[in-house]
C-alpha atoms as a PDB file:
ATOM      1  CA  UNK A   1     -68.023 -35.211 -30.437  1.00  0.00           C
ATOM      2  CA  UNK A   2     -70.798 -35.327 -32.704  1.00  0.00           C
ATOM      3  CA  UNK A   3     -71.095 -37.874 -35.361  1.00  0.00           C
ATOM      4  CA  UNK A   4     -72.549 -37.971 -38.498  1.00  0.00           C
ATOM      5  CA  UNK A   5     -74.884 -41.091 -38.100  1.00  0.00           C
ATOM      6  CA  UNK A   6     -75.732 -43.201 -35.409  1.00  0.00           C
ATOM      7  CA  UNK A   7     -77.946 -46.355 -34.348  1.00  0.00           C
ATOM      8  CA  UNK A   8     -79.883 -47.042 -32.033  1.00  0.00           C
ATOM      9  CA  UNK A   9     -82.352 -50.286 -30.824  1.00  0.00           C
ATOM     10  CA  UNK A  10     -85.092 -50.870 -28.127  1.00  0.00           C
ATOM     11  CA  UNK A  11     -85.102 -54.037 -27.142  1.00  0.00           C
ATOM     12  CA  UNK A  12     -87.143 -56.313 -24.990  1.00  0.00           C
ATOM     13  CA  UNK A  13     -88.549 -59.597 -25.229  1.00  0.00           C
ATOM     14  CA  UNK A  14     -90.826 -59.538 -27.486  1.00  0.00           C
ATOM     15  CA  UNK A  15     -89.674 -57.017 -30.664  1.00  0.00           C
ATOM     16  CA  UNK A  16     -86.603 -54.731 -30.871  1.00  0.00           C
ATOM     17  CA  UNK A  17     -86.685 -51.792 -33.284  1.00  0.00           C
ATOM     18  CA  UNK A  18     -83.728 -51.269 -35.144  1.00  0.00           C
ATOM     19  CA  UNK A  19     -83.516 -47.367 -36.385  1.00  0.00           C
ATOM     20  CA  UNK A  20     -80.444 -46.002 -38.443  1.00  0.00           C
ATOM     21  CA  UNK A  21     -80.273 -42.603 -38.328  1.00  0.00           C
ATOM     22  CA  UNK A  22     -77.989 -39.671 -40.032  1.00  0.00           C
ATOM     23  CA  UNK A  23     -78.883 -36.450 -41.296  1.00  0.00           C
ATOM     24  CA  UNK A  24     -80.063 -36.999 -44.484  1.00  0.00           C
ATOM     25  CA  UNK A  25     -82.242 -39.865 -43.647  1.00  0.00           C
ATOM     26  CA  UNK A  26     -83.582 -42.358 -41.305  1.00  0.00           C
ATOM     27  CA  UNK A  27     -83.973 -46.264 -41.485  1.00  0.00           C
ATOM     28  CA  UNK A  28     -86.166 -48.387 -39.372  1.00  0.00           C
ATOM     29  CA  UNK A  29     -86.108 -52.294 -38.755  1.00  0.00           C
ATOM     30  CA  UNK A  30     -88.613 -54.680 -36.589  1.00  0.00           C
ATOM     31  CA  UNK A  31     -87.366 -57.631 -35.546  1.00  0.00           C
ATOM     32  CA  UNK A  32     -89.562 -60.211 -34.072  1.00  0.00           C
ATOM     33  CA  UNK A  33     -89.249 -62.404 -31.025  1.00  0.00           C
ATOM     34  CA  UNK A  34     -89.619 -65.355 -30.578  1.00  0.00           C
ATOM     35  CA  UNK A  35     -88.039 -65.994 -27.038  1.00  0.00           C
ATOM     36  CA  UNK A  36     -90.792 -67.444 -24.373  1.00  0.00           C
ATOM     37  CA  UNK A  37     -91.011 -65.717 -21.105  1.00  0.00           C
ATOM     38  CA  UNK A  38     -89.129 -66.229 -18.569  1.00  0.00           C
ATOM     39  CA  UNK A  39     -90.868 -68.512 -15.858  1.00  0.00           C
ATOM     40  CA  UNK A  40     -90.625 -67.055 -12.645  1.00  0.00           C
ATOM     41  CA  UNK A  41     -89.519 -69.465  -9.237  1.00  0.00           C
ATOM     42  CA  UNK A  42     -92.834 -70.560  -7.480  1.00  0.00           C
ATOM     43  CA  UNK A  43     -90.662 -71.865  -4.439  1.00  0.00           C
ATOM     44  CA  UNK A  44     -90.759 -75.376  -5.748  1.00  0.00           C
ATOM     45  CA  UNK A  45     -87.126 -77.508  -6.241  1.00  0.00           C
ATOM     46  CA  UNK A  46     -85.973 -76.975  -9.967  1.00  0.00           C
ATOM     47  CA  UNK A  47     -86.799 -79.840 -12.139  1.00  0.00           C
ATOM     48  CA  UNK A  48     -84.791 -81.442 -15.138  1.00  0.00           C
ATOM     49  CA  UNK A  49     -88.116 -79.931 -17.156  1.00  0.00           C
ATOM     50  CA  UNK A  50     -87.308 -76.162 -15.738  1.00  0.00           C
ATOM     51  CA  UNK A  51     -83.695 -76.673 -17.399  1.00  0.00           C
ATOM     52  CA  UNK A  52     -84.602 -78.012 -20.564  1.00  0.00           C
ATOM     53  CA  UNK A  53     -87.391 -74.784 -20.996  1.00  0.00           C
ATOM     54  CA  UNK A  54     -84.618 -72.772 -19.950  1.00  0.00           C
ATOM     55  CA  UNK A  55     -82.078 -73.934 -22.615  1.00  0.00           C
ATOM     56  CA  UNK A  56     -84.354 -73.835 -25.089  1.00  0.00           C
ATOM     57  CA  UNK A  57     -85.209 -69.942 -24.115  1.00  0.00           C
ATOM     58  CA  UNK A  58     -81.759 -69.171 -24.349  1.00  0.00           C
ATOM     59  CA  UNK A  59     -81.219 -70.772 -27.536  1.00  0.00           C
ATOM     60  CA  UNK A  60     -83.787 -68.662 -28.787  1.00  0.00           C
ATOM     61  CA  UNK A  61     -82.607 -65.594 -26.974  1.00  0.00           C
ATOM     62  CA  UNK A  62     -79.576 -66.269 -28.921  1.00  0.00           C
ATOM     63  CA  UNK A  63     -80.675 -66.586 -32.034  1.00  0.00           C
ATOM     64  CA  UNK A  64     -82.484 -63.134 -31.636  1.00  0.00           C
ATOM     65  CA  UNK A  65     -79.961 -61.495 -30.546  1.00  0.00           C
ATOM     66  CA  UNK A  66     -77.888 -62.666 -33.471  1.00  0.00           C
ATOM     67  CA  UNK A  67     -80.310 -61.243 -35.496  1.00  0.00           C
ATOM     68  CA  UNK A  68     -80.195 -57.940 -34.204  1.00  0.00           C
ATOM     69  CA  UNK A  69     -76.737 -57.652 -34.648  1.00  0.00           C
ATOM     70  CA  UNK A  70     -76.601 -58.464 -38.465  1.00  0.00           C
ATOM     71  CA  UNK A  71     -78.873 -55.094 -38.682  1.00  0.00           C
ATOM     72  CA  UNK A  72     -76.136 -52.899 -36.845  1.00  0.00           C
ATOM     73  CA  UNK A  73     -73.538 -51.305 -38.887  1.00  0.00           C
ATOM     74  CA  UNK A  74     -70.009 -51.991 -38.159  1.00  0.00           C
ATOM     75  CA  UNK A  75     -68.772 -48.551 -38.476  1.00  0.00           C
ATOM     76  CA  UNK A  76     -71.654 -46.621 -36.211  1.00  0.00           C
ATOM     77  CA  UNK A  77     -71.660 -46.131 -32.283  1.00  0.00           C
ATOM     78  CA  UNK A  78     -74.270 -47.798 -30.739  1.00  0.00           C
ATOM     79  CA  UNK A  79     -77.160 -46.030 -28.650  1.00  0.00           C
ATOM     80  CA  UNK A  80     -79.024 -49.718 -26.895  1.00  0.00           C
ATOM     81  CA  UNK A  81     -82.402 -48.919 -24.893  1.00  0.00           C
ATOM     82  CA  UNK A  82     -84.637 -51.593 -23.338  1.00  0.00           C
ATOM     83  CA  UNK A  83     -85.983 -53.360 -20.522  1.00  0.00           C
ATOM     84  CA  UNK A  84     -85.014 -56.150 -18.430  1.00  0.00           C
ATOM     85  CA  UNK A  85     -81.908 -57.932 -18.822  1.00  0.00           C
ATOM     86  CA  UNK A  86     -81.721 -58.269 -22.683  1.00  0.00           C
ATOM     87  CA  UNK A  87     -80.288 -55.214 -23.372  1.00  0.00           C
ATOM     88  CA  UNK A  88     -77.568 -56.084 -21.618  1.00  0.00           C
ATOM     89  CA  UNK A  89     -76.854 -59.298 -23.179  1.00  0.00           C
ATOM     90  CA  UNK A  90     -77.405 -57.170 -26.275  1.00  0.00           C
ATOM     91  CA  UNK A  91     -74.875 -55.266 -24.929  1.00  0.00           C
ATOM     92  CA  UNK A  92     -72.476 -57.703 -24.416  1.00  0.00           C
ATOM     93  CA  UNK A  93     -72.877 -59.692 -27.055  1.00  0.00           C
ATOM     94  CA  UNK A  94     -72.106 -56.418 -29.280  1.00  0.00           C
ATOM     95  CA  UNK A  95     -69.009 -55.430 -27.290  1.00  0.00           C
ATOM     96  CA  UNK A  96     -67.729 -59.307 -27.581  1.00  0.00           C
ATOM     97  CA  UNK A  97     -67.708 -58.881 -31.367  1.00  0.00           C
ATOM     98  CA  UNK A  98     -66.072 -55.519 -31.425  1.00  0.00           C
ATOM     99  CA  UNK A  99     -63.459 -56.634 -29.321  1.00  0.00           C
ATOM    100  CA  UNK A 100     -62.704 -59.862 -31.697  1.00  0.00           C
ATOM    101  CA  UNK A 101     -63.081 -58.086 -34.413  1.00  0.00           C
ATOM    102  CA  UNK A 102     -60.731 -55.491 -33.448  1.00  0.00           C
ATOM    103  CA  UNK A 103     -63.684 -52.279 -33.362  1.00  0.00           C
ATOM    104  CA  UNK A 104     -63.568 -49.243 -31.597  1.00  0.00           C
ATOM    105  CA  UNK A 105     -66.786 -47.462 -31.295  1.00  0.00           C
ATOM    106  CA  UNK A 106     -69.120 -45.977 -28.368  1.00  0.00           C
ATOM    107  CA  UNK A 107     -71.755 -48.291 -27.031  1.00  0.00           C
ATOM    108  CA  UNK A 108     -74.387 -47.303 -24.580  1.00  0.00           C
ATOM    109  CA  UNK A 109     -76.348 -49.025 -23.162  1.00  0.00           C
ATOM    110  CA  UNK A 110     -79.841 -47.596 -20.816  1.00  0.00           C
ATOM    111  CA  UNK A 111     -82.168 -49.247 -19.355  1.00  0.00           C
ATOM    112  CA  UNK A 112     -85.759 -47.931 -20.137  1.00  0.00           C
ATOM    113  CA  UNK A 113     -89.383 -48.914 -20.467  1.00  0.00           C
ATOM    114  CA  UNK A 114     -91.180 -48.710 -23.603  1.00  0.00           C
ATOM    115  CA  UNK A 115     -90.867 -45.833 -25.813  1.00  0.00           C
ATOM    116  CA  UNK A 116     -92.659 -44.747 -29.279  1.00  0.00           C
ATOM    117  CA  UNK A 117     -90.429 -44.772 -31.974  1.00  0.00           C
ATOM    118  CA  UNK A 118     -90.252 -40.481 -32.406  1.00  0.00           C
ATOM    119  CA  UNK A 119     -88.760 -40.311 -28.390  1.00  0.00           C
ATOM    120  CA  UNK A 120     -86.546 -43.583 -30.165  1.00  0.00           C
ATOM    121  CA  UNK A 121     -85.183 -41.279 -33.087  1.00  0.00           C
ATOM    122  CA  UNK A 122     -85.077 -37.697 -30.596  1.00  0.00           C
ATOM    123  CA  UNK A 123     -82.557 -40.037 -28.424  1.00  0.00           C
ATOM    124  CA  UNK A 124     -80.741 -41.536 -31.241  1.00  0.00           C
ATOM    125  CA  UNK A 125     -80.015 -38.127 -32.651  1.00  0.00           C
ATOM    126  CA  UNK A 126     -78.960 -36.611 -29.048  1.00  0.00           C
ATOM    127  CA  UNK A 127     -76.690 -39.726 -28.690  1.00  0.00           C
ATOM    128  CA  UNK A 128     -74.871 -38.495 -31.725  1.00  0.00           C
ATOM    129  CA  UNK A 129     -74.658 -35.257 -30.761  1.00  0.00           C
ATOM    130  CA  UNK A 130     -77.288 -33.574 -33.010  1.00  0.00           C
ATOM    131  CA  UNK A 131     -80.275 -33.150 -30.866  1.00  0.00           C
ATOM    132  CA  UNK A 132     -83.852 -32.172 -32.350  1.00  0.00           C
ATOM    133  CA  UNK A 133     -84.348 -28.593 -32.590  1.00  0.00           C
ATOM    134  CA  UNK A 134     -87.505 -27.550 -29.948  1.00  0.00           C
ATOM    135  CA  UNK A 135     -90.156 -24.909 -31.156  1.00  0.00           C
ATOM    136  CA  UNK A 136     -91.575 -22.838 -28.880  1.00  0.00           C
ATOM    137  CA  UNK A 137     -95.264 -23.137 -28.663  1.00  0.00           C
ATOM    138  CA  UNK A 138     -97.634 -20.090 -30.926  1.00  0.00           C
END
C-alpha cells in the first residue's frame, strides 16, 4: 500500500541523517555523534577500565539514539538504513516505544553501507510505495 509520506534515517556511528519525505516536499536532519568507537578485544582479560569505557559508550549511544527518535514522526512508517549494529538498536528502541505507546506502523530495518543522501530519498520514496520515475538516457 502506498503511503503518502514516509521517513527514513541512515545511521551509523558517527552521524545519522534524518530525511522526511512526502510528495509535496522533503525535510532533512543531521544529527551528530558523539558515541566513541567501539574497542575491539586484543586477547587480553577484560579489565574494570574496559567496563567503565564501555558504559560510558553506551550511555552515549543512548543518548543518540534518543535523539534520533525525537526527529521521527509518530504517525509515519519507518524506512531505518545503516551499518553495524546501531541500526538495530535504532530499531528496537523505535519498536519498544510503539509498542508502549500503543503504535501501529511499518518499520524496516536494512543493513547497508554508506549511501549519499539522493540513493537515501530514491529508497525512502520506494519504501512508501512511490518510487522515482527513471528517464531513459537521449
Amino acid at each position: 500500500m502506498a503511503s503518502s509520506r514516509a521517513t527514513g534515517v541512515w545511521i551509523s556511528t558517527d552521524t545519522a541523517d534524518v530525511v522526511r519525505w512526502s510528495a509535496e516536499s522533503t525535510q532533512r536532519h543531521r544529527v551528530e555523534s558523539d558515541v566513541e568507537g567501539r574497542h575491539r578485544s586484543t586477547g587480553h582479560a577484560p579489565t574494570q577500565h574496559h567496563a567503565q569505557s564501555d558504559g560510558h559508550r553506551d550511555e552515549h549511544l543512548r543518548s543518540y539514539l534518543e535523539q534520533i527518535t525525537r526527529l521521527l514522526p509518530p504517525d509515519e512508517d519507518l524506512l531505518l538504513i545503516g551499518d553495524g549494529e546501531v541500526v538495530v538498536h535504532l530499531g528496537e528502541q523505535v519498536r519498544e516505544e510503539d509498542t508502549v505507546q500503543g503504535r501501529h506502523r511499518r518499520v524496516e530495518v536494512v543493513h547497508s553501507g554508506p549511501i549519499t543522501e539522493a540513493q537515501l530519498v530514491a529508497k525512502i520514496r520506494e519504501f512508501a510505495g512511490h518510487p522515482p520515475t527513471r528517464r531513459a538516457p537521449r
